[in-house]
C-alpha atoms as a PDB file:
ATOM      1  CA  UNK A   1     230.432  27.821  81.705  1.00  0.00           C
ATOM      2  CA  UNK A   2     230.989  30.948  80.205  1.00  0.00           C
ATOM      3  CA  UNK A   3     230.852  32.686  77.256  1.00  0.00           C
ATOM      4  CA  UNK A   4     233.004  36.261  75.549  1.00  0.00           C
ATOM      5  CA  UNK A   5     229.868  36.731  73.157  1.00  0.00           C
ATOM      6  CA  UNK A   6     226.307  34.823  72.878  1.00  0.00           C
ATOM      7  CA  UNK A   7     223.909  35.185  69.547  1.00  0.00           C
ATOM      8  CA  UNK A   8     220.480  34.166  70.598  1.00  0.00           C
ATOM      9  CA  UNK A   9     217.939  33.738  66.784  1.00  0.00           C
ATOM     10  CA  UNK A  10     214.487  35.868  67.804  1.00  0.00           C
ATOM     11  CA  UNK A  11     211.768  33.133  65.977  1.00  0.00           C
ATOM     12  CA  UNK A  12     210.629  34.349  62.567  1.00  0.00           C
ATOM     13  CA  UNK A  13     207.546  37.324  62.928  1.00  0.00           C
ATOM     14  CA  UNK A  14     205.964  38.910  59.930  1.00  0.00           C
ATOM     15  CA  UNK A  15     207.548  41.722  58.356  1.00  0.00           C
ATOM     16  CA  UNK A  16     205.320  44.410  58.821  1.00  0.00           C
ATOM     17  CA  UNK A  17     205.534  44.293  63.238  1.00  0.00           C
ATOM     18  CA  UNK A  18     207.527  46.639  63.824  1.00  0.00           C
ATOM     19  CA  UNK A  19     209.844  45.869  67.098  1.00  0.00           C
ATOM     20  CA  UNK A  20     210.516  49.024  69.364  1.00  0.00           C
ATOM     21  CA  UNK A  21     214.449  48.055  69.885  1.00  0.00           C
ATOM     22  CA  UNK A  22     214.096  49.529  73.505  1.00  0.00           C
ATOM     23  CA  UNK A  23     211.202  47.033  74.328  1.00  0.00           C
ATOM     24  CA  UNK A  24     213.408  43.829  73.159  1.00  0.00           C
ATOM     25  CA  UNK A  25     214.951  42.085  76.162  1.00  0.00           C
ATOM     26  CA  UNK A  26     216.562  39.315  76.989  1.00  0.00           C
ATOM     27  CA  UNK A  27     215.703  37.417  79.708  1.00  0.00           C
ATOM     28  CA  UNK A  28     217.974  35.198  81.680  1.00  0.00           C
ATOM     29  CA  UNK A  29     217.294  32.757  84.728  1.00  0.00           C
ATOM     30  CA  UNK A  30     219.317  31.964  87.331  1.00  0.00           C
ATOM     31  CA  UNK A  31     217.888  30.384  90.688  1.00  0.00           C
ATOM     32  CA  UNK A  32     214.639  30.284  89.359  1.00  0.00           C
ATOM     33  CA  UNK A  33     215.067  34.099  89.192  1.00  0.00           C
ATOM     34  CA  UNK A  34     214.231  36.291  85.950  1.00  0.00           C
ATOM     35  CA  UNK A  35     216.354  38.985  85.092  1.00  0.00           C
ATOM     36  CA  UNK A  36     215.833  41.519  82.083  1.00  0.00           C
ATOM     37  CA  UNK A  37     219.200  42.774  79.993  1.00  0.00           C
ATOM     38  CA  UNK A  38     219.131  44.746  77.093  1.00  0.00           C
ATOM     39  CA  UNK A  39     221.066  43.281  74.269  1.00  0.00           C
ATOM     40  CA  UNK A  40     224.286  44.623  72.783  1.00  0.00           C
ATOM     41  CA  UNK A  41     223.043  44.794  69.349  1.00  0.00           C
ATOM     42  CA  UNK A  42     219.537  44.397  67.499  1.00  0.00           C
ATOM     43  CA  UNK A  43     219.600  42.728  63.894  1.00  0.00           C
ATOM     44  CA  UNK A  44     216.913  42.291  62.157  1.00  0.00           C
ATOM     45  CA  UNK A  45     217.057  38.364  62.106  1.00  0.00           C
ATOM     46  CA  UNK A  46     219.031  37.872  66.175  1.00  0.00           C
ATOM     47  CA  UNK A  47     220.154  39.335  68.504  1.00  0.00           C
ATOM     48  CA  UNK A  48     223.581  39.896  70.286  1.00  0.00           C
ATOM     49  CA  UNK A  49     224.055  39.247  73.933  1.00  0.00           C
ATOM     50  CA  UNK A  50     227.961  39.991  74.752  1.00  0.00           C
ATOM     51  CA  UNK A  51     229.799  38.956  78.427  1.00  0.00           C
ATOM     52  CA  UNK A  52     227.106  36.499  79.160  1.00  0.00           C
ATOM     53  CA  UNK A  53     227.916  34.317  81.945  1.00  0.00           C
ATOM     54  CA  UNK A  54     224.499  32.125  81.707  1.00  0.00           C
ATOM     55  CA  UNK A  55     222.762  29.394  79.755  1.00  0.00           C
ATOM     56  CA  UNK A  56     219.005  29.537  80.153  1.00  0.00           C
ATOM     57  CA  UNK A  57     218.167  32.782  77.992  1.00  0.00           C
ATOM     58  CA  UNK A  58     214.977  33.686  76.098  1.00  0.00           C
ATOM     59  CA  UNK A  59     214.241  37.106  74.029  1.00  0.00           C
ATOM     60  CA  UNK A  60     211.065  38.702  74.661  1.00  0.00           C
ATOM     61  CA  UNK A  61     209.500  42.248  73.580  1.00  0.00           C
ATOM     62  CA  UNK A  62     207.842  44.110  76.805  1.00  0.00           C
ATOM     63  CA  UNK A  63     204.326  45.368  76.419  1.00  0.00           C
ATOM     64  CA  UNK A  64     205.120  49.119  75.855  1.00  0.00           C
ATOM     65  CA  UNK A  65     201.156  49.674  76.780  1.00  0.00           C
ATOM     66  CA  UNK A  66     202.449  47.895  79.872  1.00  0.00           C
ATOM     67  CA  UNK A  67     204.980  50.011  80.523  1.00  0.00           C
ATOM     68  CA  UNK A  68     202.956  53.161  79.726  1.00  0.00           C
ATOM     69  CA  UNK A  69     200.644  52.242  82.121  1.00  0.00           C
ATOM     70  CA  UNK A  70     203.078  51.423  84.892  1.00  0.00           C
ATOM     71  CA  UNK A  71     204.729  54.471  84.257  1.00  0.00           C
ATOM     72  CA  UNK A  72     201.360  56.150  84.796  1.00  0.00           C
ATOM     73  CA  UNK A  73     200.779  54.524  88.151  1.00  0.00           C
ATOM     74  CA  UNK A  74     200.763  55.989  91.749  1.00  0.00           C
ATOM     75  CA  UNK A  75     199.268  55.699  94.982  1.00  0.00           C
ATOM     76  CA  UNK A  76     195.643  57.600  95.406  1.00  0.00           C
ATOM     77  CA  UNK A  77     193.586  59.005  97.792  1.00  0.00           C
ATOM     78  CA  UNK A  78     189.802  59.344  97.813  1.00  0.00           C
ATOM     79  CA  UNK A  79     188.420  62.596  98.836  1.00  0.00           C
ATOM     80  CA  UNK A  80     184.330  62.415 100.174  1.00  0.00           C
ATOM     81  CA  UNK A  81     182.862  65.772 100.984  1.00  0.00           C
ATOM     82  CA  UNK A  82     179.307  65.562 101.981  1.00  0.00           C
ATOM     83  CA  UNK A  83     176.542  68.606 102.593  1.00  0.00           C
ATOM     84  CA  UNK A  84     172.750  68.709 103.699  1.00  0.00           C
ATOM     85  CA  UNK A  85     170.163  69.537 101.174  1.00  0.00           C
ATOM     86  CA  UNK A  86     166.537  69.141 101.256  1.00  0.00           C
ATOM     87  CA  UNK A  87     165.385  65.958 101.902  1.00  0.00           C
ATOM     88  CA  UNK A  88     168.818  64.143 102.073  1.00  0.00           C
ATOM     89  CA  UNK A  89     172.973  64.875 101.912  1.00  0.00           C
ATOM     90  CA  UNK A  90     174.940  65.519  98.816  1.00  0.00           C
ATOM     91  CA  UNK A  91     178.197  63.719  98.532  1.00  0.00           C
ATOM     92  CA  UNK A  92     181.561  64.711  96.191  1.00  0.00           C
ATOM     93  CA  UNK A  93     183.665  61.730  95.542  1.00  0.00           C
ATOM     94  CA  UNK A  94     187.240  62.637  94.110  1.00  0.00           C
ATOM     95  CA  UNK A  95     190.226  60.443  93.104  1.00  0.00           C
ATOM     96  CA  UNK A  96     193.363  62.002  93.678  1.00  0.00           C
ATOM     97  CA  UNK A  97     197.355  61.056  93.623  1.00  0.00           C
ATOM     98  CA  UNK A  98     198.888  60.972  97.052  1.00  0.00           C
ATOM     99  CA  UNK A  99     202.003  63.000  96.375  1.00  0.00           C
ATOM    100  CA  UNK A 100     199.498  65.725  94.487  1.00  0.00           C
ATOM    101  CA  UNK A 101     199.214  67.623  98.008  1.00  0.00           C
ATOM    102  CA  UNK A 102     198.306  71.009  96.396  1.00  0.00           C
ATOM    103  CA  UNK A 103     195.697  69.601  94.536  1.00  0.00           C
ATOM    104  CA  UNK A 104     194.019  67.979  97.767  1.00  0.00           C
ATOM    105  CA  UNK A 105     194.378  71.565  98.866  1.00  0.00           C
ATOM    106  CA  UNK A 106     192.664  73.336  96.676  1.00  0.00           C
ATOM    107  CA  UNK A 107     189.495  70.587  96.315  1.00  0.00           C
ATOM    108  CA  UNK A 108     189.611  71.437 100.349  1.00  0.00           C
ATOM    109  CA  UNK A 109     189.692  75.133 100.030  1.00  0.00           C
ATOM    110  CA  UNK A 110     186.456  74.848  97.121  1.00  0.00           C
ATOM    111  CA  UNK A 111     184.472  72.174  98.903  1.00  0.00           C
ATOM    112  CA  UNK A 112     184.814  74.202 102.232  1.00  0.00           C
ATOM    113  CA  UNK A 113     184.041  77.551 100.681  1.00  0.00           C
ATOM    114  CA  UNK A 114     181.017  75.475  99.409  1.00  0.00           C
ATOM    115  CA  UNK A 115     179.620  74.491 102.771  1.00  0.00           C
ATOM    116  CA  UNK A 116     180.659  70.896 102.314  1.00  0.00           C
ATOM    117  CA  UNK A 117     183.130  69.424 105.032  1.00  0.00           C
ATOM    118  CA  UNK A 118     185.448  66.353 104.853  1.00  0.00           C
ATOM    119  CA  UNK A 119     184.865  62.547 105.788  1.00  0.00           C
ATOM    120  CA  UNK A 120     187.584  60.614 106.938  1.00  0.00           C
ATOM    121  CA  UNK A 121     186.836  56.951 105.170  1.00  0.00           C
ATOM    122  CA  UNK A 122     189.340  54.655 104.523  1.00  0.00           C
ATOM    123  CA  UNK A 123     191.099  56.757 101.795  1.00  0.00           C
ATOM    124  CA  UNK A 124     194.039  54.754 100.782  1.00  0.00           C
ATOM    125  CA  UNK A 125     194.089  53.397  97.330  1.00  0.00           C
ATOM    126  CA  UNK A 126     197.491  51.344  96.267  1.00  0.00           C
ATOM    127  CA  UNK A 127     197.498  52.066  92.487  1.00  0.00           C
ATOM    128  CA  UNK A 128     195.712  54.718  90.425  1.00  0.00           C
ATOM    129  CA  UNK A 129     196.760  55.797  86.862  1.00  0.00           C
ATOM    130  CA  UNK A 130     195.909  59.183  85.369  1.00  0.00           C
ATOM    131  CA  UNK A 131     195.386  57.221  81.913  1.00  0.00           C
ATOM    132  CA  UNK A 132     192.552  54.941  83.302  1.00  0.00           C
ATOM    133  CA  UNK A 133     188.481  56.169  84.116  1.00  0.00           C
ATOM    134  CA  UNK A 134     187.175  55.135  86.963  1.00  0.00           C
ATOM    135  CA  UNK A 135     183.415  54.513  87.968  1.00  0.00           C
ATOM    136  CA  UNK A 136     181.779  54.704  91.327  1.00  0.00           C
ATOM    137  CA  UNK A 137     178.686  52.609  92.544  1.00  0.00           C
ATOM    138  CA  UNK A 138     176.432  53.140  95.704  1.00  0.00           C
ATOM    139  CA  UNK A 139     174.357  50.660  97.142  1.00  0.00           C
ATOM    140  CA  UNK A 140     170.388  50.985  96.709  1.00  0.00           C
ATOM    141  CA  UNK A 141     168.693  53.732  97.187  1.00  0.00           C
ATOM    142  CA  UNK A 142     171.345  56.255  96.331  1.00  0.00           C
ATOM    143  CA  UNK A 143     170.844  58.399  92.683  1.00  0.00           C
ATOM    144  CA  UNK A 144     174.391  58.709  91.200  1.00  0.00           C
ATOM    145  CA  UNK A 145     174.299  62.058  89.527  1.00  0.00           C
ATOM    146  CA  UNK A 146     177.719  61.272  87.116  1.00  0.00           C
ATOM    147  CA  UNK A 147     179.329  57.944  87.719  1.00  0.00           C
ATOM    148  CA  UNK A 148     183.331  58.725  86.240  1.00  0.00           C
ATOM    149  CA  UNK A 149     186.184  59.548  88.303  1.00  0.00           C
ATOM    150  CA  UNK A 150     189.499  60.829  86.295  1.00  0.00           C
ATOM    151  CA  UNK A 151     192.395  60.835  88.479  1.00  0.00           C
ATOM    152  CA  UNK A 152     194.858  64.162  87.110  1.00  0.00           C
ATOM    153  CA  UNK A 153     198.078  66.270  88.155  1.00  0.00           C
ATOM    154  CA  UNK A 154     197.161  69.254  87.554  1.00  0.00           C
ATOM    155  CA  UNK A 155     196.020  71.861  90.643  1.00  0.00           C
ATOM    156  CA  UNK A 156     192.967  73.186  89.448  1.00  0.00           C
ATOM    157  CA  UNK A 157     189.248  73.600  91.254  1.00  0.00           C
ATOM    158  CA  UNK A 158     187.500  71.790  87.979  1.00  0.00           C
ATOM    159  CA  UNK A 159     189.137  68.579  89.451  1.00  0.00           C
ATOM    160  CA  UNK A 160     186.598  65.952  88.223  1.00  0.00           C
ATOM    161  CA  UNK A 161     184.730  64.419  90.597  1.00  0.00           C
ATOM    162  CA  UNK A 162     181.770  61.852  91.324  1.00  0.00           C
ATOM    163  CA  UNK A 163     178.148  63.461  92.787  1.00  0.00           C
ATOM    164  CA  UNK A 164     176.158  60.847  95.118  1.00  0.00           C
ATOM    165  CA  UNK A 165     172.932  61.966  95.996  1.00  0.00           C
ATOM    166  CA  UNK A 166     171.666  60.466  99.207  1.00  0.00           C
ATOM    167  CA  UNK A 167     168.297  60.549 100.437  1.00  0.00           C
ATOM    168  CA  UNK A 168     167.433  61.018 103.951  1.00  0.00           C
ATOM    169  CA  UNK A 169     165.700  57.655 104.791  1.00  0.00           C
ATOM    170  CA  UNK A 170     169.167  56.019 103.822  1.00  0.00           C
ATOM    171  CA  UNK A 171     171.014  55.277 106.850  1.00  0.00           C
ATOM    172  CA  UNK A 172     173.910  53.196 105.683  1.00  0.00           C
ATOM    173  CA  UNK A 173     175.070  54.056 102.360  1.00  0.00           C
ATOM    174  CA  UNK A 174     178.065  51.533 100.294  1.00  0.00           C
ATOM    175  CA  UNK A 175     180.288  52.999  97.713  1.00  0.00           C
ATOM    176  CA  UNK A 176     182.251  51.258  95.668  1.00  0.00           C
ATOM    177  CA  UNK A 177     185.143  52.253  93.115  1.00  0.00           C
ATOM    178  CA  UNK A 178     186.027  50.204  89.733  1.00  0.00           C
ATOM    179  CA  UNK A 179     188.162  50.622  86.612  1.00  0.00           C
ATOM    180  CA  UNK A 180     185.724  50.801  84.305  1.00  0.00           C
ATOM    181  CA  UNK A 181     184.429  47.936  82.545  1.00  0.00           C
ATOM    182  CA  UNK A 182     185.803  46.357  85.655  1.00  0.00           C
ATOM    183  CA  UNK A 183     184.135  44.261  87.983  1.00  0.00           C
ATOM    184  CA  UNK A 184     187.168  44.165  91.051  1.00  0.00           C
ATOM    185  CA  UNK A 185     186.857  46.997  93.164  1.00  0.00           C
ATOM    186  CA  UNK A 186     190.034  48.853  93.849  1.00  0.00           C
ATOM    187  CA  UNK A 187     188.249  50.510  96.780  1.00  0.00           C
ATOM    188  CA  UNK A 188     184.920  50.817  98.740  1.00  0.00           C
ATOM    189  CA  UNK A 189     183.524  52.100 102.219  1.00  0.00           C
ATOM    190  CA  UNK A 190     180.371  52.184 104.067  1.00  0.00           C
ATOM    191  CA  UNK A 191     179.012  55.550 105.430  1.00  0.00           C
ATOM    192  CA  UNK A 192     176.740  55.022 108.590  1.00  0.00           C
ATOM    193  CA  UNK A 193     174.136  57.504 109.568  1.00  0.00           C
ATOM    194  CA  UNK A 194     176.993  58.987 112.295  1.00  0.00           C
ATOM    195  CA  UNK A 195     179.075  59.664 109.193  1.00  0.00           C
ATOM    196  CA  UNK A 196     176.425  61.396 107.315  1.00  0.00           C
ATOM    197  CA  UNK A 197     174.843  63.626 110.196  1.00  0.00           C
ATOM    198  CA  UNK A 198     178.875  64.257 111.548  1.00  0.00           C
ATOM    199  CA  UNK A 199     179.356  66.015 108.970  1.00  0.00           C
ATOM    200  CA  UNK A 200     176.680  68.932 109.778  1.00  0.00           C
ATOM    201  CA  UNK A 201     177.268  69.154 112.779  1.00  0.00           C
ATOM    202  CA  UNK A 202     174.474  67.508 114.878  1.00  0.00           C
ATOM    203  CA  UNK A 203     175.302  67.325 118.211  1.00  0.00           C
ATOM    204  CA  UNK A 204     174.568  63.760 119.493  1.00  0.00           C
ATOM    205  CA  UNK A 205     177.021  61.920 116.747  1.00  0.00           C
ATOM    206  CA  UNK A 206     179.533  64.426 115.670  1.00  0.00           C
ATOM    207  CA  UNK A 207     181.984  67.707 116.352  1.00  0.00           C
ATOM    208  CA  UNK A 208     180.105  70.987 115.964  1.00  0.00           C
ATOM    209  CA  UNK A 209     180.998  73.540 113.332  1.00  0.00           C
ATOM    210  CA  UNK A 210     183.376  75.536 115.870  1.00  0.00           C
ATOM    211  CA  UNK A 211     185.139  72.591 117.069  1.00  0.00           C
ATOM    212  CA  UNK A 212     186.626  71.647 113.628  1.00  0.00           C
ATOM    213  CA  UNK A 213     187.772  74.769 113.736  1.00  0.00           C
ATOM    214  CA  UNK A 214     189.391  74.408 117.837  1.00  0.00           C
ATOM    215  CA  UNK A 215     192.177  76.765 117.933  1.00  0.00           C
ATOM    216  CA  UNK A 216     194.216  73.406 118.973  1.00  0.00           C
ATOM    217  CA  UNK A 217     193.485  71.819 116.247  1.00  0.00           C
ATOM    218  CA  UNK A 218     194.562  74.892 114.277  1.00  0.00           C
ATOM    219  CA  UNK A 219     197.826  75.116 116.025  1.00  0.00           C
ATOM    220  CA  UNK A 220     198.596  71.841 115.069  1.00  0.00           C
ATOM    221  CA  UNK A 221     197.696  70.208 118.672  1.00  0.00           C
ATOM    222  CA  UNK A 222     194.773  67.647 118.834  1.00  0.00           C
ATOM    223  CA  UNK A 223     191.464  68.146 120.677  1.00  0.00           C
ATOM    224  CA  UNK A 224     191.204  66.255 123.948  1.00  0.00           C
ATOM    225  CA  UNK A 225     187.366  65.704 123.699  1.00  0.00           C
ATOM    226  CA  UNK A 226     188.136  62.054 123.707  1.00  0.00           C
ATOM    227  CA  UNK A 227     188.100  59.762 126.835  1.00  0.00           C
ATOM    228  CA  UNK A 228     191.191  59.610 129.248  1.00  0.00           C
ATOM    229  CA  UNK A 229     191.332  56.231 129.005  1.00  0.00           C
ATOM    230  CA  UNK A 230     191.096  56.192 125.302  1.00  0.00           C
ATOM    231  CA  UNK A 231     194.143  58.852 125.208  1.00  0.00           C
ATOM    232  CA  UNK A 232     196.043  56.742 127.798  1.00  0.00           C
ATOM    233  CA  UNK A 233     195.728  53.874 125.925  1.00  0.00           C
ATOM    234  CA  UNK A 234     197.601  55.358 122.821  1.00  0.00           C
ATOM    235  CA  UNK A 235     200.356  57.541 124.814  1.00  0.00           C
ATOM    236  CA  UNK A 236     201.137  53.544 126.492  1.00  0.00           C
ATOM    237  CA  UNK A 237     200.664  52.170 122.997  1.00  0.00           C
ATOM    238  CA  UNK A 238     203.722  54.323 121.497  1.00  0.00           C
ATOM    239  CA  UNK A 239     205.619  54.330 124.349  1.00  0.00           C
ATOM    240  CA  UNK A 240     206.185  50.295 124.765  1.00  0.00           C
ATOM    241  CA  UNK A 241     206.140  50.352 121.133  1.00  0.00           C
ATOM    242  CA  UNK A 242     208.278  53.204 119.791  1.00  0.00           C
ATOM    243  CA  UNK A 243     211.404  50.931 118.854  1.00  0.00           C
ATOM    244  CA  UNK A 244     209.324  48.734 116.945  1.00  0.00           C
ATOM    245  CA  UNK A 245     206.975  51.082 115.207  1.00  0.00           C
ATOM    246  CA  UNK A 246     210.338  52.776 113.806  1.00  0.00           C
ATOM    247  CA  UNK A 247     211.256  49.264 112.428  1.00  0.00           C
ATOM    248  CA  UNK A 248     208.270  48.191 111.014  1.00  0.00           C
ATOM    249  CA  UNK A 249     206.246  50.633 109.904  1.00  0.00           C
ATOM    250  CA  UNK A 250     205.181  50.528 106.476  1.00  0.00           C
ATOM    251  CA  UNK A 251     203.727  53.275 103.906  1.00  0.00           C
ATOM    252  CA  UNK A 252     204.015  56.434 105.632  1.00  0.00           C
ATOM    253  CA  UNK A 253     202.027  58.544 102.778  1.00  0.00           C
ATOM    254  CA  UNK A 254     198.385  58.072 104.118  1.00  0.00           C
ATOM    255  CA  UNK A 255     199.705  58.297 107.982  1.00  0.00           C
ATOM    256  CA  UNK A 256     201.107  61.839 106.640  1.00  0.00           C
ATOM    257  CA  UNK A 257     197.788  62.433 104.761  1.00  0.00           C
ATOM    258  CA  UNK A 258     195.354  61.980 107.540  1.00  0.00           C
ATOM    259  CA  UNK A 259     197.567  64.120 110.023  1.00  0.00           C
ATOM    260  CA  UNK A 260     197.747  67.299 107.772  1.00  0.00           C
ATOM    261  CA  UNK A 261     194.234  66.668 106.959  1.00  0.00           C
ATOM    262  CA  UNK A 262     193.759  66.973 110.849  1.00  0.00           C
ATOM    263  CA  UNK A 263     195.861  69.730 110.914  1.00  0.00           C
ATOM    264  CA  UNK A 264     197.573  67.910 113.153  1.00  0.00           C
ATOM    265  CA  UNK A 265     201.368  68.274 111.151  1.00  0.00           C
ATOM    266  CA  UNK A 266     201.987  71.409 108.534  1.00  0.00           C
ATOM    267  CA  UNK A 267     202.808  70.753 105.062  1.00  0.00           C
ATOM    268  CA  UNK A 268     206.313  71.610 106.341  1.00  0.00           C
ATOM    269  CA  UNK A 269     206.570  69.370 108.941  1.00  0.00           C
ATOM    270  CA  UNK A 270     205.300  66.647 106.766  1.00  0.00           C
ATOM    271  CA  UNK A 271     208.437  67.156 104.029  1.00  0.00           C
ATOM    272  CA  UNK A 272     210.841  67.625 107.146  1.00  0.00           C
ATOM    273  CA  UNK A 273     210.169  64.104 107.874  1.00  0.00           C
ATOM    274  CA  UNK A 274     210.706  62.949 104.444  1.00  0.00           C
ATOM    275  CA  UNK A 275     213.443  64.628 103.273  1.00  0.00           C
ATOM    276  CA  UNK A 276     215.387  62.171 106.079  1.00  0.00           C
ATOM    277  CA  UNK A 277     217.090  59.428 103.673  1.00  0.00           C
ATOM    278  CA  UNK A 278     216.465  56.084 105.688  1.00  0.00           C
ATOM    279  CA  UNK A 279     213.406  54.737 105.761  1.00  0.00           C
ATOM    280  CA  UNK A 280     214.269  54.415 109.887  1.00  0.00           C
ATOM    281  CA  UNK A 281     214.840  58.011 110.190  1.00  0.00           C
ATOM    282  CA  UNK A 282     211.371  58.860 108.992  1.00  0.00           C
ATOM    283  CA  UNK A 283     209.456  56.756 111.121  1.00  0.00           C
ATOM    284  CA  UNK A 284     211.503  58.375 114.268  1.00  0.00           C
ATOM    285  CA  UNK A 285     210.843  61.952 112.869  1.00  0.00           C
ATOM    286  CA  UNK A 286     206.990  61.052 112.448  1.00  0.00           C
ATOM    287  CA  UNK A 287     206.595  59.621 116.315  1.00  0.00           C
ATOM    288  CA  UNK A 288     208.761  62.275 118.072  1.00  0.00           C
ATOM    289  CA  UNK A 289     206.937  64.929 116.078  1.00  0.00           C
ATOM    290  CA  UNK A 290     203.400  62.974 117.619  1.00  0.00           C
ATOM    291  CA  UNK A 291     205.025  62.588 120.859  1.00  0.00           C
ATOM    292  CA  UNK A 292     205.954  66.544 120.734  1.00  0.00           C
ATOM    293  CA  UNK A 293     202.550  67.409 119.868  1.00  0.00           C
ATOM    294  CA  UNK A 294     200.886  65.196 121.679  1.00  0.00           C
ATOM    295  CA  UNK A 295     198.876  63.863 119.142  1.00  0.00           C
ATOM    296  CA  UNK A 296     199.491  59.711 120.053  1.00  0.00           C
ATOM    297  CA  UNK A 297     195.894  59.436 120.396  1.00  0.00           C
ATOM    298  CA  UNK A 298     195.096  60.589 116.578  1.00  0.00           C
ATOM    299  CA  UNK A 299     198.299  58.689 115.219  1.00  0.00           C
ATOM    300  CA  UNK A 300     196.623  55.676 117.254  1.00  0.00           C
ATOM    301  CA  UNK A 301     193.738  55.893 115.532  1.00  0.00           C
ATOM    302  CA  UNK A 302     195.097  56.355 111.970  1.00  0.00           C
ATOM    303  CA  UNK A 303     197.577  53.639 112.622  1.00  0.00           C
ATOM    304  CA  UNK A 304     194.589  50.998 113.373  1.00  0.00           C
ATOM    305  CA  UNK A 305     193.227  52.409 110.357  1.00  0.00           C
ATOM    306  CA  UNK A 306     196.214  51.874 107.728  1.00  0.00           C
ATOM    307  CA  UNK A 307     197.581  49.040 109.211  1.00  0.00           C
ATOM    308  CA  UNK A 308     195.534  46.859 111.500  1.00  0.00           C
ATOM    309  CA  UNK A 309     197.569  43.903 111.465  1.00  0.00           C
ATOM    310  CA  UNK A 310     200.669  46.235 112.688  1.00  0.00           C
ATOM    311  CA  UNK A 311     198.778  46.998 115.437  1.00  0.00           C
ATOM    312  CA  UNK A 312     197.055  43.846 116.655  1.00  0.00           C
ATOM    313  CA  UNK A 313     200.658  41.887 116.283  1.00  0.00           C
ATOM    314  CA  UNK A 314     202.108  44.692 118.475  1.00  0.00           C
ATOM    315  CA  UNK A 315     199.620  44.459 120.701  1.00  0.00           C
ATOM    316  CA  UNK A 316     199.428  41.002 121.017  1.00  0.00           C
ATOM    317  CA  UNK A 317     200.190  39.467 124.834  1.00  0.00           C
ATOM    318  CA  UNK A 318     203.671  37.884 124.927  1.00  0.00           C
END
């Protein structure tokens, strides 16, 4: 059945809530689905709902802290820079929005010119919101020097940022990351003593100084310190897999991330493979531009990283 104009009554509130007109809805269901319309006019008593071709309609008023806070949302990286002091390691924790790549620049450039140096850790976070703090927690043991994370915009080298101070008889070490007053984690890792000691360079678990700086790895080509077999593995990997990886792979932001944080793609490599307009375009950008620089062992690795299951289905026997 349908109707030329619809007048839905909005039940009787007290006078002195105020509705925000472009917060009033209606809502309408059809297959069990909910849509939101705005109305065609806003009375003070009703509502008007014009054209409607339904039955089952309601009037609600959306949240607008709700919508402030989606508004606010976007997908986050966590930065963890760690350096030796006496008697243990001192760690930087930093929340930062994906997209914000200058800002993850600049927090590089400072912590480096400090003498602290990167640790890749898991550093994918699905929502963060510039309107929300954050608190970090560590596992016993650990002396958290300030607790609040604030994730900002703006490209500055006071970026706010967590200090974990870990002593040296600490050989695993947990962090954990919480809205705060929040008990769910939104993210947490686990540094191992091979983590820790990497990062300075000792030469039984980790890359010296020099070789993060490899001239490879500057050029944008990976270092082959890793086993053939390990490297052979990942060339086969993308090369039975290529047609499928380009159809199923999913978030490409923290694949992007952890290459140019490898040096592995520029920052202008990393927009030409964006500014393609299919989603299947960018995925065959990203592997030819691996399979050019011969970095299928690194993508390997990041892959199992931010998408395990993608991998393990892939590889899978048939």
């Amino acid at each position: 059945m349908k109707y030329q104009q619809c007048t839905y009554l909005i039940p009787c509130v007290p006078k002195s809530l105020k509705i925000n007109k472009p917060y009033l809805k209606c809502a309408h269901f059809e297959d069990g689905i909910c849509n939101l319309v705005s109305p065609s006019e806003v009375e003070s008593s009703h509502v008007v709902l014009k054209g409607a071709t339904y039955t089952s309609v309601g009037v609600l008023i959306e949240n607008s802290q709700t919508r402030r806070r989606k508004q606010a949302q976007s997908r986050g990286t966590v930065l963890i820079y760690c350096k030796q002091v006496t008697n243990g390691f001192l760690i930087h924790v930093y929340l930062v929005p994906m997209s914000k790549s200058q800002v993850i620049k600049v927090i590089k450039t400072k912590e480096t010119r400090l003498g602290f140096r990167w640790i890749d850790k898991s550093p994918y976070i699905k929502f963060v919101n510039k309107d929300i703090t954050y608190t970090i927690r560590g596992s016993e043991g650990v002396t958290l020097e300030s607790e609040e994370l604030h994730c900002l915009y703006s490209v500055t080298e006071h970026y706010p940022y967590a200090t974990v101070r870990v002593p040296e008889k600490c050989t695993t070490v947990k962090l954990h990351i919480s809205e705060k007053a929040e008990k769910e984690d939104i993210w947490s890792c686990v540094l191992n003593e091979e983590d820790l000691y990497g990062v300075v360079g000792t030469p039984s678990t980790s890359s010296s100084p020099s070789d993060s700086e490899d001239p490879k790895a500057m050029n944008g080509t990976p270092s082959t310190s890793s086993s053939p077999s390990e490297s052979g593995r990942a060339r086969t990997f993308l090369q039975k897999n290529k047609e499928k990886l380009c159809h199923r792979l999913g978030l490409l932001e923290p694949i992007l991330l952890s290459l140019n944080e490898k040096r592995i793609i520029t920052d202008h490599e990393e927009q030409s493979i964006k500014s393609h307009n299919m989603k299947l375009q960018q995925n065959r950008a990203l592997l030819d531009m691996v399979k050019s620089k011969e970095a299928e062992e690194e993508f390997y690795k990041i892959l199992k990283k931010t998408d395990p299951c993608l991998v393990q289905s892939l590889e899978q026997p048939i």
